[in-house]
Protein backbone atom coordinates (compact mmCIF):
# COMPACT_ATOMS: atom_id res chain seq x y z
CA UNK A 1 0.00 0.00 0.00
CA UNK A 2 1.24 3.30 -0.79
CA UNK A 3 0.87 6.26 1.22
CA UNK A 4 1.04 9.15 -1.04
CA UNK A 5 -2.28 7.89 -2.73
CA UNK A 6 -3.93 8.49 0.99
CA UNK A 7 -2.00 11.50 1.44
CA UNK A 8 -3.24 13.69 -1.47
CA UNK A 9 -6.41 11.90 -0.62
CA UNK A 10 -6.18 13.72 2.85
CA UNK A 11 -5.12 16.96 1.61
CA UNK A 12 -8.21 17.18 -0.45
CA UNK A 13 -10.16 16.71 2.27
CA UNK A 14 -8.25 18.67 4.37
CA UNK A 15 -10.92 20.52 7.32
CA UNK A 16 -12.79 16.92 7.76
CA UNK A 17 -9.23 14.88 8.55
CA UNK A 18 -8.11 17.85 10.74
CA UNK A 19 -11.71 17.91 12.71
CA UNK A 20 -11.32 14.41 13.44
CA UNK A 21 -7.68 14.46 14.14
CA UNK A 22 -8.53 17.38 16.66
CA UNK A 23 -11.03 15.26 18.11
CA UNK A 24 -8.72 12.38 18.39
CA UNK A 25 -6.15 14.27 20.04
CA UNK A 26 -8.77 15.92 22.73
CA UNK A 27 -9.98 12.13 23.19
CA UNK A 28 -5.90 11.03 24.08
CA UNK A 29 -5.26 13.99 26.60
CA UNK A 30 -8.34 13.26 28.66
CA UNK A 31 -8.08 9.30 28.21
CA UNK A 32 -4.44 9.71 29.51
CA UNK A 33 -5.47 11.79 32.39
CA UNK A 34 -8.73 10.51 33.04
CA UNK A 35 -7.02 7.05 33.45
CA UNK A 36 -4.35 7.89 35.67
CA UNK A 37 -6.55 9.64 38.16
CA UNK A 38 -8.66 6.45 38.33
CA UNK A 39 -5.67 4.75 39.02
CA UNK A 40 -4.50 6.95 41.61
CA UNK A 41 -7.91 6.72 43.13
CA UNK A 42 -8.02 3.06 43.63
CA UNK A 43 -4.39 3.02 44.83
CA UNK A 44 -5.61 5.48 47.62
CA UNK A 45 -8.62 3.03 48.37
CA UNK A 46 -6.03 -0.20 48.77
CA UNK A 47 -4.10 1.74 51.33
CA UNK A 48 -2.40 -0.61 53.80
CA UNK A 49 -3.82 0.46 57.34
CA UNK A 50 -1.78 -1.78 59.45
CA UNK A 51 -3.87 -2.73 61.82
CA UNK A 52 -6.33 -5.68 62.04
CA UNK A 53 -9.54 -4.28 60.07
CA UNK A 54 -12.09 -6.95 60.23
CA UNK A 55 -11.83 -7.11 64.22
CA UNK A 56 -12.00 -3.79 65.72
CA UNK A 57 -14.67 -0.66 65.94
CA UNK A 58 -14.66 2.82 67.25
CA UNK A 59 -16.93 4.17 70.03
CA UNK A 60 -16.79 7.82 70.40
CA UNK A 61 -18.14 9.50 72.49
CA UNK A 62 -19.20 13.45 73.26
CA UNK A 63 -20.69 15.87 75.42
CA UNK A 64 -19.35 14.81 78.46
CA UNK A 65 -17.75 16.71 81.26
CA UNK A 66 -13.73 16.68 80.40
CA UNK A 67 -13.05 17.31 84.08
CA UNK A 68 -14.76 13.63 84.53
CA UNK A 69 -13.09 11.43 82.13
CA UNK A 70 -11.18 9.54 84.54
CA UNK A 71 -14.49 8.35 85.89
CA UNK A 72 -16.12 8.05 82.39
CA UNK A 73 -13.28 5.90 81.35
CA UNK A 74 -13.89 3.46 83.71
CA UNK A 75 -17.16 3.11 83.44
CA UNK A 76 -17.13 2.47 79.93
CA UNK A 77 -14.41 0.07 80.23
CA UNK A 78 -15.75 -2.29 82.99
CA UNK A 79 -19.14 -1.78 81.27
CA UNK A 80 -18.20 -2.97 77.33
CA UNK A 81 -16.02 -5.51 78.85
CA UNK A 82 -18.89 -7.43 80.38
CA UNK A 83 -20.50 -7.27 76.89
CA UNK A 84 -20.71 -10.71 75.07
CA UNK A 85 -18.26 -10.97 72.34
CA UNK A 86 -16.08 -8.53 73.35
CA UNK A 87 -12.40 -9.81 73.42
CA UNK A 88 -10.90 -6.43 74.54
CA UNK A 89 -11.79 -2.66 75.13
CA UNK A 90 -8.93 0.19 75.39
CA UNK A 91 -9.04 4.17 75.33
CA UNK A 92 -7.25 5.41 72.44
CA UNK A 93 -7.64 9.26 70.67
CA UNK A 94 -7.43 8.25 67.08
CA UNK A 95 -8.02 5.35 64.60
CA UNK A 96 -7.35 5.18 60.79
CA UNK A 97 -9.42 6.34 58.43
CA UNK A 98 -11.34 8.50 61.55
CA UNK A 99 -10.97 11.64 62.51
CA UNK A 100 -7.67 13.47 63.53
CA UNK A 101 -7.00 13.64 67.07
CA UNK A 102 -3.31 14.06 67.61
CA UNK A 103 -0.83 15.91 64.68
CA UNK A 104 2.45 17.28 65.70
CA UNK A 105 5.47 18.78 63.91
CA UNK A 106 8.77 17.41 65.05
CA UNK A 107 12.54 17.94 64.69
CA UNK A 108 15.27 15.54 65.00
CA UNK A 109 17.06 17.85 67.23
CA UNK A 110 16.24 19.51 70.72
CA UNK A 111 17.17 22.82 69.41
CA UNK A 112 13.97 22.75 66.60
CA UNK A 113 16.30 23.16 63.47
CA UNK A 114 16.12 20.30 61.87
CA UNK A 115 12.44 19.66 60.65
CA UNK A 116 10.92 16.05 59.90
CA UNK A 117 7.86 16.86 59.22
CA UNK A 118 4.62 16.17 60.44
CA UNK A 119 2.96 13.04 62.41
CA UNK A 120 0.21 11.64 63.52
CA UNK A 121 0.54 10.13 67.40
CA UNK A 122 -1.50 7.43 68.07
CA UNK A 123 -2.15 8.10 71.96
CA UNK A 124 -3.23 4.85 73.55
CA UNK A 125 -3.75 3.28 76.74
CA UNK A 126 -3.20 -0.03 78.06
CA UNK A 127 -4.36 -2.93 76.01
CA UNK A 128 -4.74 -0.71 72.44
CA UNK A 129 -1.64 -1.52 70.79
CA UNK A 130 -2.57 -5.87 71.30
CA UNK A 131 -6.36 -4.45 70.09
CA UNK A 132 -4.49 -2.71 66.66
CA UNK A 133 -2.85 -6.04 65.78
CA UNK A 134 -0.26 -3.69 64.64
CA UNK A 135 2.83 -5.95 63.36
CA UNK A 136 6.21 -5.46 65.04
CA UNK A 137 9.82 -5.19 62.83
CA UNK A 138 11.71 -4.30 65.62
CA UNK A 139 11.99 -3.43 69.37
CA UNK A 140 9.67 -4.65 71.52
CA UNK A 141 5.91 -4.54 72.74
CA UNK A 142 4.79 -2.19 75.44
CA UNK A 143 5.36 -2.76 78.80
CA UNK A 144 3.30 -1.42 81.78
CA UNK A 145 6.18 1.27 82.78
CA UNK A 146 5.74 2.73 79.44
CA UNK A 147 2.11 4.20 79.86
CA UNK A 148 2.84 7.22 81.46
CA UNK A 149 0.41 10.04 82.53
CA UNK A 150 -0.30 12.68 79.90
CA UNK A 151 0.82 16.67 80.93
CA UNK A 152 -0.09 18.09 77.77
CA UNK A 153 -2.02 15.93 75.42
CA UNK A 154 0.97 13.36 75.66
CA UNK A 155 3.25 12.70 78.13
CA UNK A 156 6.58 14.82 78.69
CA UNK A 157 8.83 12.20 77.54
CA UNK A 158 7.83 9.03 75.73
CA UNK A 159 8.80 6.05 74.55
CA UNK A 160 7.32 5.41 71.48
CA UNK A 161 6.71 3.16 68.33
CA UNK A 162 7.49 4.31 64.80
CA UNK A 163 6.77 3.01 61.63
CA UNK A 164 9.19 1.78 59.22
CA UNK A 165 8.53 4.65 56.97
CA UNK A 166 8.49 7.15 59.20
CA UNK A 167 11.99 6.07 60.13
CA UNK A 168 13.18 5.91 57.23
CA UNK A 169 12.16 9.15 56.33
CA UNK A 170 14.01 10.73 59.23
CA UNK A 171 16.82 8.29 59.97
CA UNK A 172 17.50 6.86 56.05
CA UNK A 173 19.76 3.36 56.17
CA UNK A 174 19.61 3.82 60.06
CA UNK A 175 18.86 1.60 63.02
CA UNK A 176 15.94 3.81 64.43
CA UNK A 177 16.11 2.27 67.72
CA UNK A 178 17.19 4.80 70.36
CA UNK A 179 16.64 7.13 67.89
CA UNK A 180 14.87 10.64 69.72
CA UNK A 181 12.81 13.49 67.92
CA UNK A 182 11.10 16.51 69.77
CA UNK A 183 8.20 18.25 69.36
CA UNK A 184 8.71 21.75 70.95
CA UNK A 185 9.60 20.34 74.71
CA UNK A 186 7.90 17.23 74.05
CA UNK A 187 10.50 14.47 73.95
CA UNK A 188 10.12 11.06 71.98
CA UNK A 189 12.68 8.21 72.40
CA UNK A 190 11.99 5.02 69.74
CA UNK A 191 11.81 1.69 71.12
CA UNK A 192 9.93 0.05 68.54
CA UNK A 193 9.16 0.01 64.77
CA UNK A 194 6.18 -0.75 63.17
CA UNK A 195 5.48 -2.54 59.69
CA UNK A 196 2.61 -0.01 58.66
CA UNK A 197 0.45 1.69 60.70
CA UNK A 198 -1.49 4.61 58.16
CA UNK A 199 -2.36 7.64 59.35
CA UNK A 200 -6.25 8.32 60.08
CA UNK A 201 -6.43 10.71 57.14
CA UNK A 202 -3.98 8.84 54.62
CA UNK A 203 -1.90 11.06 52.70
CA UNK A 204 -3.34 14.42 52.40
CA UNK A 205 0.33 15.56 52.56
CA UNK A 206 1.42 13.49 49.71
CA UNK A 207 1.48 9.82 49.12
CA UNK A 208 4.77 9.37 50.90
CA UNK A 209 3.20 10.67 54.28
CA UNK A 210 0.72 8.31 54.60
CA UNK A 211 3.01 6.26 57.11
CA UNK A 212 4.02 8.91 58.94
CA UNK A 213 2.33 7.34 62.45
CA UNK A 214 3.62 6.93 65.72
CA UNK A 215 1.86 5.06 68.52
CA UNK A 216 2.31 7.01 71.69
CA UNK A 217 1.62 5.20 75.18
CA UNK A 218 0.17 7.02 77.83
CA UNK A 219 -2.41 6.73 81.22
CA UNK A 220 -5.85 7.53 80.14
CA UNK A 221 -7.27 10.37 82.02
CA UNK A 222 -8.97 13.96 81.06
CA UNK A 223 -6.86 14.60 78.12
CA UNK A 224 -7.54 10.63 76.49
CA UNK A 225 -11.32 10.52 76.98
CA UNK A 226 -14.03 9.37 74.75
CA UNK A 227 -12.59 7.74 72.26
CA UNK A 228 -12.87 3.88 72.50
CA UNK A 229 -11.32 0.52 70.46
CA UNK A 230 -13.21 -2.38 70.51
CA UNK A 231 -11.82 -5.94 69.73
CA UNK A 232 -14.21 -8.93 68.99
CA UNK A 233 -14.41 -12.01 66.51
CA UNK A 234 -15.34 -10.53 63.09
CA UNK A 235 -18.04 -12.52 62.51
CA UNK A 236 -19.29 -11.00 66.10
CA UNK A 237 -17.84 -7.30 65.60
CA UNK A 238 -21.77 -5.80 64.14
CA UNK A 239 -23.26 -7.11 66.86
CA UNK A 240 -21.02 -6.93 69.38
CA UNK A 241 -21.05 -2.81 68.07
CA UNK A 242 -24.80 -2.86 68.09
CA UNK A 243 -24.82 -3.50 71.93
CA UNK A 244 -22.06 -1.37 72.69
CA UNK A 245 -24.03 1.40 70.99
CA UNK A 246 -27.27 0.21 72.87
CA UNK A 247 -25.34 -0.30 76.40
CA UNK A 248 -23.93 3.59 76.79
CA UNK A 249 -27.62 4.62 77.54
CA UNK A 250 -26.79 2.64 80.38
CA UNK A 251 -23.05 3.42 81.38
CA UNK A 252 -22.51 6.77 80.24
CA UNK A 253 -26.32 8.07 79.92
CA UNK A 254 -24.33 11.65 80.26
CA UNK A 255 -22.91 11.63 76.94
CA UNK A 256 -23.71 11.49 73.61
CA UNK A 257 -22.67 8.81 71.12
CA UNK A 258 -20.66 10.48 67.81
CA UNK A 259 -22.01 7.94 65.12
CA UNK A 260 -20.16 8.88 62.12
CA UNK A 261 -17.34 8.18 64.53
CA UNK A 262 -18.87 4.85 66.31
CA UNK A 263 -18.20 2.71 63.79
CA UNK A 264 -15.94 -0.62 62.21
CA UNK A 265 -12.93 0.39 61.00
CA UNK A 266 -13.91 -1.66 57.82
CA UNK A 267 -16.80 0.68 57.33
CA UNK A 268 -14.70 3.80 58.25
CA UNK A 269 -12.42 2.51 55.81
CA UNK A 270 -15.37 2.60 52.99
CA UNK A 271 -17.06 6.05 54.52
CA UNK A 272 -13.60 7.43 53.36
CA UNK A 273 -13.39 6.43 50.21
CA UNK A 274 -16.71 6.61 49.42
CA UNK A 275 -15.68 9.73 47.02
CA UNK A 276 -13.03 8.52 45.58
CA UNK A 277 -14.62 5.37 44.05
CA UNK A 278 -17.50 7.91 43.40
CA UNK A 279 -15.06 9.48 41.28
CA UNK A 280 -13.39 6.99 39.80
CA UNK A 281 -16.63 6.08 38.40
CA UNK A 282 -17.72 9.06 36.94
CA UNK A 283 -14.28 9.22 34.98
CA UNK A 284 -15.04 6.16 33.91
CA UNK A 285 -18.46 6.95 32.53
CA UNK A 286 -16.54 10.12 30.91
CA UNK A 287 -14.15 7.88 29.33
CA UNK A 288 -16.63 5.68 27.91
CA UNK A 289 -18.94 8.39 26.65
CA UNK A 290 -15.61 10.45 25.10
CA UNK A 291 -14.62 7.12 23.33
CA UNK A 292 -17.98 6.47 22.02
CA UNK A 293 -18.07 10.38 20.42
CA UNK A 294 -14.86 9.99 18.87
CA UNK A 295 -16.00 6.10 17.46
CA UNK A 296 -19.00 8.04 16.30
CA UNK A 297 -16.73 10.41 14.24
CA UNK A 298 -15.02 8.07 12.71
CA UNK A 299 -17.64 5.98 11.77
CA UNK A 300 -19.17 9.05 10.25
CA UNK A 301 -16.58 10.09 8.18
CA UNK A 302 -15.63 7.06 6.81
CA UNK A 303 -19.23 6.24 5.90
CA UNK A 304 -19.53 9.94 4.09
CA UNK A 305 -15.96 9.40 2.43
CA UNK A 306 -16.98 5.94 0.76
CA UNK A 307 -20.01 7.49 -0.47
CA UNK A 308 -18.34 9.98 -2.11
CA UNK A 309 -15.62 7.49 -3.44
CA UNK A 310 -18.27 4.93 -4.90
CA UNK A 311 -17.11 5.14 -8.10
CA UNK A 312 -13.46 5.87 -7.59
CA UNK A 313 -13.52 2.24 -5.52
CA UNK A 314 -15.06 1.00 -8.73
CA UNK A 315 -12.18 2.02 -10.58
CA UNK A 316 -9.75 0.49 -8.65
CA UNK A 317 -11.62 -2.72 -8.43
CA UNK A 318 -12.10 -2.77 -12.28
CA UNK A 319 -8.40 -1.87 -12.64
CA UNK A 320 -7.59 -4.61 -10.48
CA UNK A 321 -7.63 -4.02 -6.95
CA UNK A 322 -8.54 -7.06 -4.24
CA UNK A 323 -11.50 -6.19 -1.36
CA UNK A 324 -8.07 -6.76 0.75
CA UNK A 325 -6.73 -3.70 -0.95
CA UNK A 326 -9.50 -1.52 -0.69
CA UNK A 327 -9.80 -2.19 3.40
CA UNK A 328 -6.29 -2.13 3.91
CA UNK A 329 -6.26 1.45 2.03
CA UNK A 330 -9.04 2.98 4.62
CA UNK A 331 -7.50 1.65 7.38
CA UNK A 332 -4.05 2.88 6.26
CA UNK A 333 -6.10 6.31 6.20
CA UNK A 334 -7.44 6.04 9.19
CA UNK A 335 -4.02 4.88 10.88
CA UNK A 336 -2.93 8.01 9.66
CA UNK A 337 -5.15 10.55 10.90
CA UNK A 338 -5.44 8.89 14.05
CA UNK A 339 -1.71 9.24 14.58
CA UNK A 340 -1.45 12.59 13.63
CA UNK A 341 -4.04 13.24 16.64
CA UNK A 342 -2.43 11.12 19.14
CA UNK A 343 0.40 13.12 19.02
CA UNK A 344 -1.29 16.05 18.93
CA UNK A 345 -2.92 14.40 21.95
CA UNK A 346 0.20 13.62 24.05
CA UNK A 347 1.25 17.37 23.92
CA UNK A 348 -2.35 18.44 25.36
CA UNK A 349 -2.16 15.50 27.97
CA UNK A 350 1.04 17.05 29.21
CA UNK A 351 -0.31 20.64 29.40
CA UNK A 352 -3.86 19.45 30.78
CA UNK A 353 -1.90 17.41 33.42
CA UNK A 354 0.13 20.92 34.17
CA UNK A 355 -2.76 22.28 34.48
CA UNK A 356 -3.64 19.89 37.33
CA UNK A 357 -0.97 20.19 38.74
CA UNK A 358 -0.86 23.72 39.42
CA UNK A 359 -4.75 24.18 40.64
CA UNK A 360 -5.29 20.60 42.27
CA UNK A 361 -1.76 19.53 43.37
CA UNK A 362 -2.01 16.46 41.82
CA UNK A 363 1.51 14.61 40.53
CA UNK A 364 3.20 14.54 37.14
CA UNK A 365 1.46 12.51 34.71
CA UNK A 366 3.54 9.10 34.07
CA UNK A 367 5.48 8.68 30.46
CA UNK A 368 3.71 4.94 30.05
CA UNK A 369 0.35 6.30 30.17
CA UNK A 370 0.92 7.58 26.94
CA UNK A 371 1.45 5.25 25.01
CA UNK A 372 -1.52 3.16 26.65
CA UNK A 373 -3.67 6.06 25.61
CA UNK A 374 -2.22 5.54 21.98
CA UNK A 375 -2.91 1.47 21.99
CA UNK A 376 -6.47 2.45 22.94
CA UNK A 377 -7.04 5.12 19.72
CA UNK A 378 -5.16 2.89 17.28
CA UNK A 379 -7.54 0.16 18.17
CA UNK A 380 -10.85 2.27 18.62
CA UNK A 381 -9.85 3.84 15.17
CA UNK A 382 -9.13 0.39 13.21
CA UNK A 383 -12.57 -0.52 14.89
CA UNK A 384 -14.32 1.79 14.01
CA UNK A 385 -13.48 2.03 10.48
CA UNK A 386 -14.16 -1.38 10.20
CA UNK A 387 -17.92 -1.11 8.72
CA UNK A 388 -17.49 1.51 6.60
CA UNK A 389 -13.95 -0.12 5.33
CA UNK A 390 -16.03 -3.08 4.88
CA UNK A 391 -18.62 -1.64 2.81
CA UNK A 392 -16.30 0.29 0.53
CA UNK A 393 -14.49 -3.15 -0.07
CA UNK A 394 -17.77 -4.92 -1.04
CA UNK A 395 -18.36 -1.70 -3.95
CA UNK A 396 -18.02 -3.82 -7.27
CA UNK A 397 -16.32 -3.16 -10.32
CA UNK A 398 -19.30 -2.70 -12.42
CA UNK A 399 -20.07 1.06 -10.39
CA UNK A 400 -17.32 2.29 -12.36
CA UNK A 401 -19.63 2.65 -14.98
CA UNK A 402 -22.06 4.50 -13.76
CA UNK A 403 -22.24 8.19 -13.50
CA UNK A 404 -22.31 9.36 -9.46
């Protein structure tokens, strides 16, 4: 097949080829953006939390008096322990994918000068690291001298649990043990290292801080309050959250029960990512609907260009030409212009994903999307060109001799 045929052939129908290639190359800079954001979306849902999902819930609680949570705290442990089902109850301020509770920016060095960013501290109280199910890489667990009582809203000088990227964010190709950070006069001495233990909002800072935890422990009292982890058989946790929800009416009938908060951490889990696999959806739907516009084009001008070319196929069939050659020559056309738009198309992804950038913070678009987005039009052009390619090679010789 030659190309210069197809070429001239393009050239005289110069404002339809450059319409569709325009269209083409809109259809490649949203398809390559589109398609990253999904994937970035579901990578955000997958999020490793680190602790063991399918067999704890949050109980939160509010309006109670903060002078009083010493007593509050013991009532609603000895009270949810007696609940059937329940294997373990602990005061703790945070859990992931709930609401923040505990940030702090810390330094590596007394004097404040050497930033590491910022954390969240997991404050708990006896029995809430076992309830996490967090998984240990180094140091050891918790031991009763470690829970010490809170000045601020933790205590003075802790001993604390980091996770492994967290450490190697501040300490990189260190042992972390005996490592210390500060925040202001706080004072934080690592005993322990954590596989993975996310952060309750993920990574709003970027996707390398969604690690960036560290499990505090401390004496319950008026500044750890309220916030309760519950650990029971997963096949028991509903229920056993159903009665803990019903029993507070009884044991704390002075406070009120958060629900958004009072929760599994499963369903936390799909609360907060509700929107994001509401989104992912929706660029879905405008993927689909962009590809079936731009199929649509296609189809149409190729059906309008072998009406027009009736007798010119005839031609070439009288003169010779195989079906083969007369599909192969509007696919080679097609091939063309859709090229010519895809890498029109890769220069708009790049400036729409700048674009992004800039206003929504979002990262730099990845080189292999492109040519993805490319596989996709190539094949959604030779598709859609089928028919009409079809149809043209079915023309017979004998239209040659009649007028159009």
């Amino acid at each position: 097949m030659q190309i210069q045929p197809i070429l001239a052939a393009l050239r005289r129908h110069r404002l339809a080829s450059i319409l569709i290639a325009l269209e083409i190359a809109l259809a490649c800079a949203v398809l390559c953006n589109a398609c990253f954001l999904i994937v970035s979306r579901v990578q955000q849902t997958h999020v490793i939390s680190g602790v063991d999902e399918n067999a704890l819930a949050a109980m939160k609680l509010t309006g109670y008096d903060p002078t009083k949570g010493v007593d509050l705290n013991a009532r609603v442990l000895d009270g949810l322990a007696k609940l059937p089902g329940v294997q373990s109850v602990s005061v703790i301020n945070q859990v992931p994918f709930g609401d923040h509770a505990g940030t702090a920016g810390i330094t590596t060095d007394a004097d404040g000068k050497h930033f590491g960013g910022v954390v969240d501290l997991y404050v708990g109280g006896p029995g809430s690291f076992k309830a996490l199910g967090v998984q240990m890489v180094a140091g050891s667990v918790p031991q009763a001298a470690d829970y010490q009582p809170i000045h601020q809203f933790v205590p003075d000088d802790s001993a604390v649990w980091v996770t492994r990227a967290l450490a190697e964010h501040l300490w990189p190709g260190a042992d972390p043990l005996g490592k210390e950070f500060w925040s202001d006069k706080l004072h934080f001495r690592v005993v322990g290292v954590l596989a993975h233990l996310a952060r309750p909002y993920g990574g709003e800072g970027g996707p390398n801080t969604i690690e960036w935890s560290v499990f505090v422990p401390a004496q319950p009292g008026a500044q750890l309050a309220g916030m309760y982890l519950l650990r029971a058989d997963p096949a028991q946790l509903p229920r056993v959250l159903r009665d803990a929800r019903a029993a507070m009416a009884t044991i704390a009938p002075d406070t009120v029960i958060d629900s958004k908060a009072s929760q599994t951490i499963g369903s936390l889990r799909a609360n907060y990512f509700r929107q994001d696999r509401v989104m992912a959806g929706i660029l879905v739907g405008v993927i689909a609907a962009l590809l079936l516009v731009t199929a649509l084009g296609i189809v149409g001008l190729a059906s309008f260009w072998v009406q027009q070319r009736r007798r010119q196929i005839g031609i070439r069939r009288a003169l010779g030409a195989s079906r083969g050659d007369i599909l192969s020559y509007f696919q080679t056309e097609n091939f063309l212009i859709v090229t010519f738009g895809i890498g029109l198309g890769m220069l708009l992804a790049f400036a729409l994903n700048l674009l992004l950038m800039t206003h929504y913070e979002l990262p730099r678009l990845p080189l292999y999307y492109l040519p993805v987005g490319a596989l996709i039009l190539w094949g959604l052009g030779q598709l859609a060109v089928l028919g009409p390619a079809l149809r043209a090679a079915a023309v017979p010789p004998v239209v040659a001799t009649r007028s159009v």
